[in-house]
C-alpha atoms as a PDB file:
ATOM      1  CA  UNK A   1     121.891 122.123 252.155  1.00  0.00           C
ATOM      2  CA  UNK A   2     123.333 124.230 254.595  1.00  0.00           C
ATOM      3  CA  UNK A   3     123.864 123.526 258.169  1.00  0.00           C
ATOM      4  CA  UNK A   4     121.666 125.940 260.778  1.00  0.00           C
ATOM      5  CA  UNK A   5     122.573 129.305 261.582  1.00  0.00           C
ATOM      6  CA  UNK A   6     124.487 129.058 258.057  1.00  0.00           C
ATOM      7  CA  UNK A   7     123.858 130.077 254.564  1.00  0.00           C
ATOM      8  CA  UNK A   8     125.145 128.312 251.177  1.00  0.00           C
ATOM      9  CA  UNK A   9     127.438 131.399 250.289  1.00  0.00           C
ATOM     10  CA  UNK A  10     128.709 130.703 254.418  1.00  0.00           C
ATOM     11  CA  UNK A  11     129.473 127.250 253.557  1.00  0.00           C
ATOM     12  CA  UNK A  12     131.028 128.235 250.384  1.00  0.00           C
ATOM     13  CA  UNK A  13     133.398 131.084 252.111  1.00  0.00           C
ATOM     14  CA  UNK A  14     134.339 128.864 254.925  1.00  0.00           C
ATOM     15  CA  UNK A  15     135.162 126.122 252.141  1.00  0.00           C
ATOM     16  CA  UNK A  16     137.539 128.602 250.145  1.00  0.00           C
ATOM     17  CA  UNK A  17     139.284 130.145 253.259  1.00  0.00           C
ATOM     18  CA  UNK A  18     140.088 126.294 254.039  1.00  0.00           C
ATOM     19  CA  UNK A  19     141.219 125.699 250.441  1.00  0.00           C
ATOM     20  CA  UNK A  20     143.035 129.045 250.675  1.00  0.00           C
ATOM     21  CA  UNK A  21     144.898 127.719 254.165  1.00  0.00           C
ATOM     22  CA  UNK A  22     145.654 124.701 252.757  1.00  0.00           C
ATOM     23  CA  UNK A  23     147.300 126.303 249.692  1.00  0.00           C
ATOM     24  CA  UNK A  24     149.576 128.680 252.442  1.00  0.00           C
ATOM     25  CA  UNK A  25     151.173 125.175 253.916  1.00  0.00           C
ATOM     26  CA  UNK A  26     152.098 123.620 250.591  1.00  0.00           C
ATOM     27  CA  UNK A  27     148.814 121.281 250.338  1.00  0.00           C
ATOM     28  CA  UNK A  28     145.888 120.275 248.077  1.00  0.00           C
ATOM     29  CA  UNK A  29     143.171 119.649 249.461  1.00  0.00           C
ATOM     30  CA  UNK A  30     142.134 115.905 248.901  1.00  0.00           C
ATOM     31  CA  UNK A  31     138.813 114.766 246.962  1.00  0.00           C
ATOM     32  CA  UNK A  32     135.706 115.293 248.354  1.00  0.00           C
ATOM     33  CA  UNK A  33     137.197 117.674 251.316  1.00  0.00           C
ATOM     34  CA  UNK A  34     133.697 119.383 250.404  1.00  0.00           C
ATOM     35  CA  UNK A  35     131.642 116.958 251.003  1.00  0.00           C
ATOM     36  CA  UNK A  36     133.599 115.930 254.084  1.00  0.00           C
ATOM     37  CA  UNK A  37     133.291 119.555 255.577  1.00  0.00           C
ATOM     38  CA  UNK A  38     129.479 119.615 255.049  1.00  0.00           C
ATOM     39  CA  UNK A  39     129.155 116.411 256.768  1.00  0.00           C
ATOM     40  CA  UNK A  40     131.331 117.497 259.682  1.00  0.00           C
ATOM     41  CA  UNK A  41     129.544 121.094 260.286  1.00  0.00           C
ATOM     42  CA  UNK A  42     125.940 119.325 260.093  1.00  0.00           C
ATOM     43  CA  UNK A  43     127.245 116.904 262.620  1.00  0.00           C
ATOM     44  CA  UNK A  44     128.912 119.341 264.942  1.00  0.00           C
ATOM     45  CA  UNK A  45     126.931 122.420 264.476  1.00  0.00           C
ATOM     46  CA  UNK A  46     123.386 121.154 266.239  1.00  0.00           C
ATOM     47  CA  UNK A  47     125.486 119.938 269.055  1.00  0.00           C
ATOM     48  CA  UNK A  48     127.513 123.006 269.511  1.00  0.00           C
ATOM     49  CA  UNK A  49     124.123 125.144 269.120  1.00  0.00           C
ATOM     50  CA  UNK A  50     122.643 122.727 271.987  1.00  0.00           C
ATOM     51  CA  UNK A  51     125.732 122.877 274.295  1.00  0.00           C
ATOM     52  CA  UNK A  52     125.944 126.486 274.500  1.00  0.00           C
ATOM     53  CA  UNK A  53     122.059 127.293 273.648  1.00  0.00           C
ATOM     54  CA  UNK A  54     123.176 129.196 270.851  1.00  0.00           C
ATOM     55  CA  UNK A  55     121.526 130.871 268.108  1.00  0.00           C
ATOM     56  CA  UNK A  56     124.529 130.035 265.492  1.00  0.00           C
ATOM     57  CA  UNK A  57     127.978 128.891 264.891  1.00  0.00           C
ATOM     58  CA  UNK A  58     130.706 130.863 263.295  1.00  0.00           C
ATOM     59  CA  UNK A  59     133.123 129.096 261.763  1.00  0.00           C
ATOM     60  CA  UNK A  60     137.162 130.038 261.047  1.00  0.00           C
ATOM     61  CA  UNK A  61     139.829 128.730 259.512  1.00  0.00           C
ATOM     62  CA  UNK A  62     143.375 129.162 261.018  1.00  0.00           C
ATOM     63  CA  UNK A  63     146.983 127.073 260.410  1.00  0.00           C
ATOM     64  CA  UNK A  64     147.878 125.659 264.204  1.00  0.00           C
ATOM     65  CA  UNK A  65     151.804 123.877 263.625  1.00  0.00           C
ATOM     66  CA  UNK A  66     151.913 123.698 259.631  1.00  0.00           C
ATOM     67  CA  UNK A  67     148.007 122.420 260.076  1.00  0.00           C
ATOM     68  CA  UNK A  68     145.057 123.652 259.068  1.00  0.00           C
ATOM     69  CA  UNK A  69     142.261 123.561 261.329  1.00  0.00           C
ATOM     70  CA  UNK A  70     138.497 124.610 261.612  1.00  0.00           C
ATOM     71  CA  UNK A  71     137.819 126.197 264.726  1.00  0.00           C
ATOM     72  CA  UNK A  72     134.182 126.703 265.942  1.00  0.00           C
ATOM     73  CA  UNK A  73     132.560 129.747 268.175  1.00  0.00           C
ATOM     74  CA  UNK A  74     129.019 129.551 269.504  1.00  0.00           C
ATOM     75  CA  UNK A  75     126.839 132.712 268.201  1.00  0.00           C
ATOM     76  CA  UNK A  76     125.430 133.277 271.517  1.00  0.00           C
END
């Protein structure tokens, strides 16, 4: 199930991009990174909704020092 604001085929972009970055620094992404990043964006994206009073959260993915990281911006 997606998180709100998102769609499965979001989930399932975000998810490749991340794969994709990952690939770019020499890296595999572990088991169950999936299931990790679906419990991360339904924990973070009601509270990031709340905080700004958004309507959505997009999500990117972006390589910070040889690192990949998720980066989150309110749809407000």
């Amino acid at each position: 199930m997606a998180p709100p604001g998102m769609s499965e085929s979001d989930v399932s972009s975000l998810y490749a991009r991340y794969v994709e970055a990952k690939r770019q620094i020499g890296e595999a992404p572990s088991p169950g990174t999936f299931n990790k990043l679906i419990k991360t964006i339904h924990a973070e994206t009601p509270k990031i909704i709340e905080q700004y009073r958004a309507r959505a959260v997009d999500y990117s993915v972006a390589i910070k020092d040889n690192q990949v990281i998720i980066r989150a911006k309110p749809k407000l």
